[in-house]
C-alpha atoms as a PDB file:
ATOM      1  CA  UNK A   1     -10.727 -51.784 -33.177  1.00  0.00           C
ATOM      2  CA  UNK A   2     -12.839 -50.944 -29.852  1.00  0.00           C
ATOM      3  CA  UNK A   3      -8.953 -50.915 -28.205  1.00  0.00           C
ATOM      4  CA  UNK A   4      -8.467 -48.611 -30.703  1.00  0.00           C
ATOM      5  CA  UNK A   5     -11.037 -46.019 -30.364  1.00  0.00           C
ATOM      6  CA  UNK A   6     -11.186 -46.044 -26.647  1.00  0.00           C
ATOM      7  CA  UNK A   7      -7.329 -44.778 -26.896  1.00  0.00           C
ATOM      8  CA  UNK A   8      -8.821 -42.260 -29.514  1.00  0.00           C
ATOM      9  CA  UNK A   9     -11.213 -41.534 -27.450  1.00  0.00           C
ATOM     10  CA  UNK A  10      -9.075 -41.186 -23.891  1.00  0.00           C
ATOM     11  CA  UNK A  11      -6.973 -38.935 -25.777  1.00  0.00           C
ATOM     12  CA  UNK A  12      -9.781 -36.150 -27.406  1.00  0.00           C
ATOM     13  CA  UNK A  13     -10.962 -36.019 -23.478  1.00  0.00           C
ATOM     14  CA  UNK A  14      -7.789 -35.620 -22.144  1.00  0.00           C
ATOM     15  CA  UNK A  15      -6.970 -32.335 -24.580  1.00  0.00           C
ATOM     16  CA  UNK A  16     -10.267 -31.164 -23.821  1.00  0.00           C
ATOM     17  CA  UNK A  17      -9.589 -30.851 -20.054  1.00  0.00           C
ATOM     18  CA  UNK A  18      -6.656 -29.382 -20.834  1.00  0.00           C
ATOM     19  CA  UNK A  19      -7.893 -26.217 -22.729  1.00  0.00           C
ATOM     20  CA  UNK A  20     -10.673 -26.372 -20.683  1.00  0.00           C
ATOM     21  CA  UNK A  21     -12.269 -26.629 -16.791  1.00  0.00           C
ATOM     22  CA  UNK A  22     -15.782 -26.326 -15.273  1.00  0.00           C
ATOM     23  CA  UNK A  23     -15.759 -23.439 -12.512  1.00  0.00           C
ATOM     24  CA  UNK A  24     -17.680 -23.870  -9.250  1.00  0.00           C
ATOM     25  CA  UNK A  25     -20.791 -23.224 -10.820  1.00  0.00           C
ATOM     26  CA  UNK A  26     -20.396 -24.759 -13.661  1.00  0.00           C
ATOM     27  CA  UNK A  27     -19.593 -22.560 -16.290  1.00  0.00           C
ATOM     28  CA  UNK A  28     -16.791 -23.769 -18.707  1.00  0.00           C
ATOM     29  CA  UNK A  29     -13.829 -21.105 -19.352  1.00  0.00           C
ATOM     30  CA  UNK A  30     -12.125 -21.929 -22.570  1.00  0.00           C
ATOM     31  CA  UNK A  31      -8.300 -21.292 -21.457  1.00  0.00           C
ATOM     32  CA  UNK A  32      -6.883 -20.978 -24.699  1.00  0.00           C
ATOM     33  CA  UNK A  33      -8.993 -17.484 -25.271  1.00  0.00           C
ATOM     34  CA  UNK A  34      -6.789 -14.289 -24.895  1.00  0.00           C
ATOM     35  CA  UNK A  35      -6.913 -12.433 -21.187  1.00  0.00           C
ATOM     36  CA  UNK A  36      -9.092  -9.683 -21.817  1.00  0.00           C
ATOM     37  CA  UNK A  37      -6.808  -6.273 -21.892  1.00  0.00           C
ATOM     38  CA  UNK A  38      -8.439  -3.207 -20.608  1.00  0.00           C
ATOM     39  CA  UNK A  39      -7.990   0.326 -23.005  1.00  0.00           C
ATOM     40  CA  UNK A  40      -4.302   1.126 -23.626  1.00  0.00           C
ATOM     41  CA  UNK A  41      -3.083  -2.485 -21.709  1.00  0.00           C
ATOM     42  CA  UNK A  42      -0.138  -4.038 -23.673  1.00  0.00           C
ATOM     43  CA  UNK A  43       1.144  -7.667 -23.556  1.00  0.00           C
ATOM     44  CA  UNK A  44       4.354  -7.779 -22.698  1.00  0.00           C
ATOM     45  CA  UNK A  45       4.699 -11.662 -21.488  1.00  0.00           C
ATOM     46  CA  UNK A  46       2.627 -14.627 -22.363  1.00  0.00           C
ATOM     47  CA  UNK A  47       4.328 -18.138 -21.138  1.00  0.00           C
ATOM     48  CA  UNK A  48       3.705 -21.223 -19.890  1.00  0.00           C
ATOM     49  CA  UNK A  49       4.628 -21.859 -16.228  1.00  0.00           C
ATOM     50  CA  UNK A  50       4.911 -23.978 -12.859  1.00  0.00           C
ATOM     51  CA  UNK A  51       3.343 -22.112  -9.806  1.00  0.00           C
ATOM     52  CA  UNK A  52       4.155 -23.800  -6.491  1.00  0.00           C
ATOM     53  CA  UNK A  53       0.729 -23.401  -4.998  1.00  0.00           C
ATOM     54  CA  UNK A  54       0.719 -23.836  -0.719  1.00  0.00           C
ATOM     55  CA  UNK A  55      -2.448 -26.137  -0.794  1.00  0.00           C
ATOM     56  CA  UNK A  56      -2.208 -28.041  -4.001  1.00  0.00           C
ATOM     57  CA  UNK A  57       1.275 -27.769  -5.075  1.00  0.00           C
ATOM     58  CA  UNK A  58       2.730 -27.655  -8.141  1.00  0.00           C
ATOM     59  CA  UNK A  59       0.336 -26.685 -10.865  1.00  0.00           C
ATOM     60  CA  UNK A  60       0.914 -25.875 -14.300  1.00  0.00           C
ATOM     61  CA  UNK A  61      -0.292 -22.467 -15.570  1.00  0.00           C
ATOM     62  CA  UNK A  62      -0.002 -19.748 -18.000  1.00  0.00           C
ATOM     63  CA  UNK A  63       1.261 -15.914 -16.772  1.00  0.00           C
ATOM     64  CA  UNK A  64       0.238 -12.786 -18.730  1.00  0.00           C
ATOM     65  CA  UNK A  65       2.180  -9.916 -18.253  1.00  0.00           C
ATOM     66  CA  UNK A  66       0.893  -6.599 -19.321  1.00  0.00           C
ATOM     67  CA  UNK A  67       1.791  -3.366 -18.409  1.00  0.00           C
ATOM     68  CA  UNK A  68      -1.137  -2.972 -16.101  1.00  0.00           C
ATOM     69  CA  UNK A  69      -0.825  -6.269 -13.862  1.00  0.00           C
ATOM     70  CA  UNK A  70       0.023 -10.249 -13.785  1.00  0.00           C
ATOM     71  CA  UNK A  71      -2.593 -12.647 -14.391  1.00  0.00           C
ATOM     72  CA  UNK A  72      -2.076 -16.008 -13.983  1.00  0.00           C
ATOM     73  CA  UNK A  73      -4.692 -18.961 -15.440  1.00  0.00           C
ATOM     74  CA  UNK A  74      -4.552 -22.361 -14.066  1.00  0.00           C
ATOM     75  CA  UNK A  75      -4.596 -25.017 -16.978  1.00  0.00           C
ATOM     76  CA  UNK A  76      -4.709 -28.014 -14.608  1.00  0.00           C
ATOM     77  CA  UNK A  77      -7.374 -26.987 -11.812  1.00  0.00           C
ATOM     78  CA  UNK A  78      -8.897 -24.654 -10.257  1.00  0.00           C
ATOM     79  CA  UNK A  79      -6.624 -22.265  -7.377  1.00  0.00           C
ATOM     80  CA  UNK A  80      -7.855 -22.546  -3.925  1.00  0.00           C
ATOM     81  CA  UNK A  81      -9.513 -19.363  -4.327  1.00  0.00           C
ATOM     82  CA  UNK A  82     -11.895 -21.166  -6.480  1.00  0.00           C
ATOM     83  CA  UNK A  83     -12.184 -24.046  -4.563  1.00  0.00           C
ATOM     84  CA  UNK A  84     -12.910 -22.778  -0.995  1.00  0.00           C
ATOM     85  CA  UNK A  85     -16.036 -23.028  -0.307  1.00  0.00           C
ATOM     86  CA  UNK A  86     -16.149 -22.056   3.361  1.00  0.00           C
ATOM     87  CA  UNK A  87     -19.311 -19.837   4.456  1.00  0.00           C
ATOM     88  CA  UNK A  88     -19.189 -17.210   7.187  1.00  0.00           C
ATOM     89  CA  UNK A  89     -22.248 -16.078   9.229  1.00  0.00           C
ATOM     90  CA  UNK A  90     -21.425 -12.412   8.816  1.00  0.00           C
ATOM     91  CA  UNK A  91     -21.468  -9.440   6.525  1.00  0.00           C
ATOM     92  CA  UNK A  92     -17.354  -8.769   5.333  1.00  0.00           C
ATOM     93  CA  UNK A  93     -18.419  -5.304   4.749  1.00  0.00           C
ATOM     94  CA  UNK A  94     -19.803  -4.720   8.101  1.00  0.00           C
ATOM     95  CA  UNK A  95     -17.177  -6.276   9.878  1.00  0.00           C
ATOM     96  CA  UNK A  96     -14.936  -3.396  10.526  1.00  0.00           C
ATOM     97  CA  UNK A  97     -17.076  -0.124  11.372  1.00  0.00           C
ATOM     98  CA  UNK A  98     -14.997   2.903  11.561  1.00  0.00           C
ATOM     99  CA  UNK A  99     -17.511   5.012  13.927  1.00  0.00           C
ATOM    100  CA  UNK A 100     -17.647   2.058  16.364  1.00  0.00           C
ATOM    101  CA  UNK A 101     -13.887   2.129  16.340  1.00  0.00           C
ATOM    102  CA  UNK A 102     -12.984   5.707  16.841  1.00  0.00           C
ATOM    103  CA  UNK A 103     -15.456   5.281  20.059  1.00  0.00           C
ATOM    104  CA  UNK A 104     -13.734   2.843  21.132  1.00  0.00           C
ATOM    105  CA  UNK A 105     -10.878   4.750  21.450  1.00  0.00           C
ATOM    106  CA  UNK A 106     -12.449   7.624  23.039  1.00  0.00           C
ATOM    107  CA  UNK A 107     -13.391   9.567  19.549  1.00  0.00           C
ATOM    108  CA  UNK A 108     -15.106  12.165  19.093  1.00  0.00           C
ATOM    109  CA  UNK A 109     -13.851  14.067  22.401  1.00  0.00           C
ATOM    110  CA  UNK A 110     -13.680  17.881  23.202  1.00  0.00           C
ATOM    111  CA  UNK A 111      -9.859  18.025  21.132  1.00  0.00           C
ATOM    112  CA  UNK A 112     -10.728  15.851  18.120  1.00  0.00           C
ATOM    113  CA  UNK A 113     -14.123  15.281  15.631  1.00  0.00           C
ATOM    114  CA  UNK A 114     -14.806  12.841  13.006  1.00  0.00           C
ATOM    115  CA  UNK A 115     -15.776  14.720   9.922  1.00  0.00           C
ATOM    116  CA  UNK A 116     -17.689  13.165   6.675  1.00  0.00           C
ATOM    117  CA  UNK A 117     -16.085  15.851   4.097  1.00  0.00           C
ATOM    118  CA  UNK A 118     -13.923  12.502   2.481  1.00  0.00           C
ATOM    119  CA  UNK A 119     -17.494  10.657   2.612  1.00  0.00           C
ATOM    120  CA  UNK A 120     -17.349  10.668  -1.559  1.00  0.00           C
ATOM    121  CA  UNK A 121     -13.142  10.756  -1.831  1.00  0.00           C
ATOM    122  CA  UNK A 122     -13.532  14.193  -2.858  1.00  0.00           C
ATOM    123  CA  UNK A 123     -11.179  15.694  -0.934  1.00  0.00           C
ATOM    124  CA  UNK A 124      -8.411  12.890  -0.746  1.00  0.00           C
ATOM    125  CA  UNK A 125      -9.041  10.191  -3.268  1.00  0.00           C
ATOM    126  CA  UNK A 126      -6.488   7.786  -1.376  1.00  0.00           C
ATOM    127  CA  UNK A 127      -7.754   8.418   2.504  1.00  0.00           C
ATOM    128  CA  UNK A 128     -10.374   6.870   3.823  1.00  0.00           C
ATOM    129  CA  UNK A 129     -14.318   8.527   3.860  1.00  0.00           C
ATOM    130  CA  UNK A 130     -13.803   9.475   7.526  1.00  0.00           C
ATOM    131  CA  UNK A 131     -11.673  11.445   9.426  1.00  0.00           C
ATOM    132  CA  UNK A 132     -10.576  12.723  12.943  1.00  0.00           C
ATOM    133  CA  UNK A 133      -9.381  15.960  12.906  1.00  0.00           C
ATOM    134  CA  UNK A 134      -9.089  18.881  15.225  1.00  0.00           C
ATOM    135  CA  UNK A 135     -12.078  19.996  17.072  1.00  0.00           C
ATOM    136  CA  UNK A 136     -11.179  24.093  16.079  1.00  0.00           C
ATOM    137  CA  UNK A 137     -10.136  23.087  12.458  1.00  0.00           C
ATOM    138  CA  UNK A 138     -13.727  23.367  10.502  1.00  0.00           C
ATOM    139  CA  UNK A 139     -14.506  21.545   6.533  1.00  0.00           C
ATOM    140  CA  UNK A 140     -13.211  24.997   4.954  1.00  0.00           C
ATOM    141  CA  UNK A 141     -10.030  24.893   6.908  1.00  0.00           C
ATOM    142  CA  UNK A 142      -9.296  21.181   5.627  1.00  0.00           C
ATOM    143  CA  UNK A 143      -9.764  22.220   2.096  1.00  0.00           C
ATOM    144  CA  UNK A 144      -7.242  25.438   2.113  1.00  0.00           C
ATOM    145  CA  UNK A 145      -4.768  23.113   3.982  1.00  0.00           C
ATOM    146  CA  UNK A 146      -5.514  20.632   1.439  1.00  0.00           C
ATOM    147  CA  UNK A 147      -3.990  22.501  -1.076  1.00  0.00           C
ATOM    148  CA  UNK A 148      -0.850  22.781   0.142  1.00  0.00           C
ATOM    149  CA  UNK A 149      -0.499  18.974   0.887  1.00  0.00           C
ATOM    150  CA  UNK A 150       1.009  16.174  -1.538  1.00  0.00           C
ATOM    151  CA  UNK A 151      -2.332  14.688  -3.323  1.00  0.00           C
ATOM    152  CA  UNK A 152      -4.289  16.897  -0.969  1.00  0.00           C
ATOM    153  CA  UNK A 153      -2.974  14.221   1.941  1.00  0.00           C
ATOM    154  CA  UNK A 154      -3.985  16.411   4.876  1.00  0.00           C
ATOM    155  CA  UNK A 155      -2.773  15.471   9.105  1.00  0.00           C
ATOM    156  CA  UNK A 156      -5.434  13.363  10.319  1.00  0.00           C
ATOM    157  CA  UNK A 157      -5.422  11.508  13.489  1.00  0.00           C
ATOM    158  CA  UNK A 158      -4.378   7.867  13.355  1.00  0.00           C
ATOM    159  CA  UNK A 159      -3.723   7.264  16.635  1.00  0.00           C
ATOM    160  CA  UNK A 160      -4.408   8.458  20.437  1.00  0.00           C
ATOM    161  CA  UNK A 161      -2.922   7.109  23.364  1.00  0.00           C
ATOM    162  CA  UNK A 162      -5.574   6.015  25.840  1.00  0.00           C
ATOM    163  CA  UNK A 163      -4.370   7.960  28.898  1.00  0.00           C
ATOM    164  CA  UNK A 164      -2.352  11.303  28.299  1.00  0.00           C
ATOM    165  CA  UNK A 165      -3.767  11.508  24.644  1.00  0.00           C
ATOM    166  CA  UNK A 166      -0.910  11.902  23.169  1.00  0.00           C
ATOM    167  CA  UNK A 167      -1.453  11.927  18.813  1.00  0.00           C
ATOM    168  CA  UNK A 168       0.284  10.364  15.461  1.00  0.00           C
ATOM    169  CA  UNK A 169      -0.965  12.249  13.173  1.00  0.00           C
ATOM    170  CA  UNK A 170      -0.250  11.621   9.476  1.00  0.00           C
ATOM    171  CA  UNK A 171       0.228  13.472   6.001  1.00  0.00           C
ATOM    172  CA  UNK A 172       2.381  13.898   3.346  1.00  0.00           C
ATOM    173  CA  UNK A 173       4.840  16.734   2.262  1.00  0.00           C
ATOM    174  CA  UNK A 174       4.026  20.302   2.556  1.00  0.00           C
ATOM    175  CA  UNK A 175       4.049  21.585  -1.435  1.00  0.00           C
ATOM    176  CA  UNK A 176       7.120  23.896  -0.750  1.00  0.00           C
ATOM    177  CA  UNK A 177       8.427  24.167  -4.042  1.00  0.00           C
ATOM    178  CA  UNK A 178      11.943  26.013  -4.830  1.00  0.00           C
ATOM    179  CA  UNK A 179      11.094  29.118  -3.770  1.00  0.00           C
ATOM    180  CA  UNK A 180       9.804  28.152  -0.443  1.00  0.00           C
ATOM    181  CA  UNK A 181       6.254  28.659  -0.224  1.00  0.00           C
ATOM    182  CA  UNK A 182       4.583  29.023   2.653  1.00  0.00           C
ATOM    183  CA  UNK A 183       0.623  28.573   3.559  1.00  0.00           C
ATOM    184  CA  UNK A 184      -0.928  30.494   6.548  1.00  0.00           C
ATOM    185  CA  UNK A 185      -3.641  27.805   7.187  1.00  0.00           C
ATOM    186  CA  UNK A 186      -1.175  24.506   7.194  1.00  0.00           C
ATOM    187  CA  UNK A 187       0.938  26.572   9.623  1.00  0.00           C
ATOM    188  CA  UNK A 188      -2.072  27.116  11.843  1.00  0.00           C
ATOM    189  CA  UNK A 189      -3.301  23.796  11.496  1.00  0.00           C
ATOM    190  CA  UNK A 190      -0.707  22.218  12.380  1.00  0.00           C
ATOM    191  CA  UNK A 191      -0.332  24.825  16.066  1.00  0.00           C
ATOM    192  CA  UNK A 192      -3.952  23.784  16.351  1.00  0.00           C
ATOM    193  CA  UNK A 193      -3.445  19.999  16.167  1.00  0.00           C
ATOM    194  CA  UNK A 194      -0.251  21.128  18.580  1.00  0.00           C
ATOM    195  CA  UNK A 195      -2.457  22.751  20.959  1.00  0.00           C
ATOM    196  CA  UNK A 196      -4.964  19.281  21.391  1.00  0.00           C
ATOM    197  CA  UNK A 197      -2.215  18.030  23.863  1.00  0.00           C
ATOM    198  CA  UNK A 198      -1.151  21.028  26.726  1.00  0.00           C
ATOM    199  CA  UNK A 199       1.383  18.736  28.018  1.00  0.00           C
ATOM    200  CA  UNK A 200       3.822  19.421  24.887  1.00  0.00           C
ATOM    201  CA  UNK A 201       5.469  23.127  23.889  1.00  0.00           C
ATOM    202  CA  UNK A 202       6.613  21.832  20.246  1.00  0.00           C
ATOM    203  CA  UNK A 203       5.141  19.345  17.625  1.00  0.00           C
ATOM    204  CA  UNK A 204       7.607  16.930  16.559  1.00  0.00           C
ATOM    205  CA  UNK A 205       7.594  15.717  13.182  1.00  0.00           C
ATOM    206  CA  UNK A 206       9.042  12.647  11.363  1.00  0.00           C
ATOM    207  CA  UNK A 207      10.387  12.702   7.932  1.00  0.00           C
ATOM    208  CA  UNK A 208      10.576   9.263   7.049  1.00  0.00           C
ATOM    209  CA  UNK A 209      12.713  10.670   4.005  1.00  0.00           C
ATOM    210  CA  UNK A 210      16.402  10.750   3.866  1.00  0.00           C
ATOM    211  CA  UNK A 211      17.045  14.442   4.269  1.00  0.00           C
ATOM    212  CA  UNK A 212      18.795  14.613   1.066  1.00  0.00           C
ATOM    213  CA  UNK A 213      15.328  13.199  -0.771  1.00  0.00           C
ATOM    214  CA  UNK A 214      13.370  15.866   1.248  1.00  0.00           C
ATOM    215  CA  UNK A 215      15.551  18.442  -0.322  1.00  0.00           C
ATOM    216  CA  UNK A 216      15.647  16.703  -3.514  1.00  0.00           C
ATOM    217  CA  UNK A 217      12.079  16.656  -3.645  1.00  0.00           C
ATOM    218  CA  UNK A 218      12.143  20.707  -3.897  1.00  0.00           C
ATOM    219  CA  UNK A 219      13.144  20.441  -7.557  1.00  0.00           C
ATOM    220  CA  UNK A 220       9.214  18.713  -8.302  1.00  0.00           C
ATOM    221  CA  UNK A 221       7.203  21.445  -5.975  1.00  0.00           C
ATOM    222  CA  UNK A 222       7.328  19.322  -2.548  1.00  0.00           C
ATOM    223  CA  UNK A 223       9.820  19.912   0.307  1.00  0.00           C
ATOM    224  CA  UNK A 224       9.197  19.939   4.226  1.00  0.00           C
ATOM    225  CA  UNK A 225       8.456  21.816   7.167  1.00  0.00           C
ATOM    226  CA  UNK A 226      11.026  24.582   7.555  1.00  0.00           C
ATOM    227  CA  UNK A 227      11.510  25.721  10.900  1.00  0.00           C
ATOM    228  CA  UNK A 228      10.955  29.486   9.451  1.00  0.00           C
ATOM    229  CA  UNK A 229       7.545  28.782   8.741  1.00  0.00           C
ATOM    230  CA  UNK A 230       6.494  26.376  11.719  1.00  0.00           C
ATOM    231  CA  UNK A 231       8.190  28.141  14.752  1.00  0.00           C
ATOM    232  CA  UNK A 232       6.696  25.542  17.111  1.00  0.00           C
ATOM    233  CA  UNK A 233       7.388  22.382  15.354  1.00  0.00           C
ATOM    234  CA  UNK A 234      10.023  19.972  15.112  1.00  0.00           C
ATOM    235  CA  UNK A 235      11.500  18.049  12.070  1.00  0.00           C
ATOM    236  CA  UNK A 236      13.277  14.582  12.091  1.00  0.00           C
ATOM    237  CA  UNK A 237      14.366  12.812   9.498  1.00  0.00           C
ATOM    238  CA  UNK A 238      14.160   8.957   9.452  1.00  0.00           C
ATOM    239  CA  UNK A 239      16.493   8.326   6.827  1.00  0.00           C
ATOM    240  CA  UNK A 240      13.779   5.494   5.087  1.00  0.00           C
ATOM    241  CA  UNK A 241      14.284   5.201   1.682  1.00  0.00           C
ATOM    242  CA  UNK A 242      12.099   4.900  -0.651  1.00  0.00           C
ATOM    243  CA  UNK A 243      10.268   1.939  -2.202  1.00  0.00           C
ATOM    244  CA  UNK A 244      12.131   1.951  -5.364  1.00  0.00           C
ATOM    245  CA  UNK A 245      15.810   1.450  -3.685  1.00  0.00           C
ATOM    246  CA  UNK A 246      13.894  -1.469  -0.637  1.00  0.00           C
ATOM    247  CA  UNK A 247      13.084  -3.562  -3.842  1.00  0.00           C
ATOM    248  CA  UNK A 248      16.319  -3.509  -5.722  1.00  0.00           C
ATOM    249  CA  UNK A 249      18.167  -3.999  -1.913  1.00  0.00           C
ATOM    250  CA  UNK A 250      15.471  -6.525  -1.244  1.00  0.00           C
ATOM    251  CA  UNK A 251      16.193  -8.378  -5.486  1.00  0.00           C
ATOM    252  CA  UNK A 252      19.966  -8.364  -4.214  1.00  0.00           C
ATOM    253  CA  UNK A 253      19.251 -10.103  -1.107  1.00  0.00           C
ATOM    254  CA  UNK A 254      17.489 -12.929  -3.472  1.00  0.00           C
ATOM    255  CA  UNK A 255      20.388 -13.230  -5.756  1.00  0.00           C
ATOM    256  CA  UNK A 256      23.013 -14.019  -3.267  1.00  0.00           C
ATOM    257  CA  UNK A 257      20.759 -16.555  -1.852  1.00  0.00           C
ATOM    258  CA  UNK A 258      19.211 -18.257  -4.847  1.00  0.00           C
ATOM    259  CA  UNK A 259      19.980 -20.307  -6.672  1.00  0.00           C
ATOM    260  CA  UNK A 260      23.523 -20.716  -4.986  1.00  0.00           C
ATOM    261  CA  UNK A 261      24.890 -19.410  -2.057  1.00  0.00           C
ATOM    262  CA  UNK A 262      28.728 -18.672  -2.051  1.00  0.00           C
ATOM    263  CA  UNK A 263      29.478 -19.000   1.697  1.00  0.00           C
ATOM    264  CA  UNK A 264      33.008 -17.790   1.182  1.00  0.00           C
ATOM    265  CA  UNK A 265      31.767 -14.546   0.680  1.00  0.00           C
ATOM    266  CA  UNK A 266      28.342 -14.050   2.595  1.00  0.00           C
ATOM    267  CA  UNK A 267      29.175 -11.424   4.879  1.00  0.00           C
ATOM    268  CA  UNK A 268      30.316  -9.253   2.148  1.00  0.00           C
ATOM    269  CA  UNK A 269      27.665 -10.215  -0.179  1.00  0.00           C
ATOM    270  CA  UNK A 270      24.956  -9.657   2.250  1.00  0.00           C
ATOM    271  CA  UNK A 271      26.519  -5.999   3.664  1.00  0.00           C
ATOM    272  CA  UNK A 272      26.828  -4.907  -0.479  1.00  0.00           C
ATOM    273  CA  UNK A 273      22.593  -5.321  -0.318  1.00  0.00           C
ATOM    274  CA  UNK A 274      22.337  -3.061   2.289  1.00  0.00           C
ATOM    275  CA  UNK A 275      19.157  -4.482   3.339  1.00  0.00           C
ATOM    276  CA  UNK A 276      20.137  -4.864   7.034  1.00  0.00           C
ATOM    277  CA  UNK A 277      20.816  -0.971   6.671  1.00  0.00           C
ATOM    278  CA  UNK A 278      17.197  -0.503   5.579  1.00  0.00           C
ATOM    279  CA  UNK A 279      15.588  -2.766   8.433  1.00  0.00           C
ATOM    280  CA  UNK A 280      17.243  -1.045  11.023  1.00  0.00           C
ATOM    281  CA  UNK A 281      16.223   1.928   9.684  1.00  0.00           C
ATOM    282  CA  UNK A 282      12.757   1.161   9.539  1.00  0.00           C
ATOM    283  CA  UNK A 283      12.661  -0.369  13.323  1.00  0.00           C
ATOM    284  CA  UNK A 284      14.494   2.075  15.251  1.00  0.00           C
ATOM    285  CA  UNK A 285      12.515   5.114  13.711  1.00  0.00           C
END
């Protein structure tokens, strides 16, 4: 009989810490309760499943797919997210101080300025709160040439060479549309940012669109800098394609390599992914 309810017993405990595990600080988190969905987030996938974790290994879990993300619970213990419990002696926020590192590369000077007008994402909602821009471009400037930019993605300086200052400067698309609008400020702004380095006549610009996307892109109010409107400027294209066709090249690369590999036909296999195509694309821009 006490064989018998110690089994009984094993058995209840062993469900329980199944469905559920204490956290680091102790909380319990019942794992058979539904992931909570934000407004308008649908369930598309809910499955059990083996992740192949690098520190602990296999571990069984259960993956929720909704339309919004992945979200993966651990039903045997904790990831090593939870677990790590290493401490650090400094502030992660502070650790990376934007000011500190435009000095160190010789920012502000008497060519370029950091400006605050991104301080509250107003202006750009995906660039960061500060900028380096041209010294002669002022706020007002920025926000006409903002309007004529992709998501109001204006040139701002990313990087300057340490001797003959020479720029990369990056943005996105010029809103051209199909009638081919043009924009007085951009085209000044750009001569300005053209006129930081005297040891260069033209500004050369990189596409890293396929020319055919650039003119594509038309058709949905973008386009490119047409050497009608930006006399002292020139345009390259790069021939990158986008991130849609890198993943499915990238999915084809996976299939002829897992779960088989048909060695009989690899060279043709791997040349039909074109994913070679797309790395030398991206390394010899």
């Amino acid at each position: 009989m006490a064989s018998a309810s110690t089994s009984k017993y094993n058995s209840h405990s062993l469900e329980n810490e199944s469905i559920k595990r204490s956290s680091r600080d102790g909380v319990n988190q019942d794992l058979t309760e539904a992931v909570p969905r934000l407004p308008g987030e649908t369930l598309i996938t809910d499955k059990e499943v083996i992740y192949i974790c690098p520190f602990n290994g296999p571990i069984k879990g259960r993956v929720y797919i909704t339309n919004y993300r992945l979200y993966l619970r651990s039903l045997e213990t904790p990831l090593f997210a939870f677990l790590n419990e290493e401490k650090f002696n400094v502030d992660g926020w502070t650790v990376y101080n934007p000011v500190e590192e435009y000095r160190r590369q010789g920012l502000p000077n008497h060519h370029w300025r950091i400006t605050f007008i991104n301080k509250c994402y107003e202006l750009c909602d995906t660039y960061p709160a500060l900028l380096v821009v041209p010294y002669r471009a002022s706020d007002d400037d920025l926000r006409r040439v903002a309007t004529f930019r992709s998501r109001n993605r204006i040139p701002v300086l990313s990087w300057i060479h340490p001797e003959n200052k020479t720029v990369i400067v990056r943005c996105s698309q010029p809103l051209v549309g199909m009638s081919g609008k043009r924009n007085k400020d951009d085209e000044k702004y750009l001569d300005v940012i053209r006129e930081t380095n005297k040891q260069i006549s033209k500004l050369t610009i990189y596409d890293a669109r396929p020319s055919v996307n650039a003119v594509a892109n038309k058709a949905t109010g973008g386009g490119y800098e047409s050497d009608d409107a930006y006399h002292n400027a020139e345009l390259f294209f790069l021939d990158i394609h986008n991130i849609h066709v890198m993943r499915e090249s990238l999915k084809k690369v996976k299939d002829i390599v897992y779960p088989n590999v048909e060695e009989s036909h690899w060279l043709s296999s791997l040349e039909s992914t074109h994913w070679l195509e797309h790395i030398k694309a991206s390394i010899f821009c």
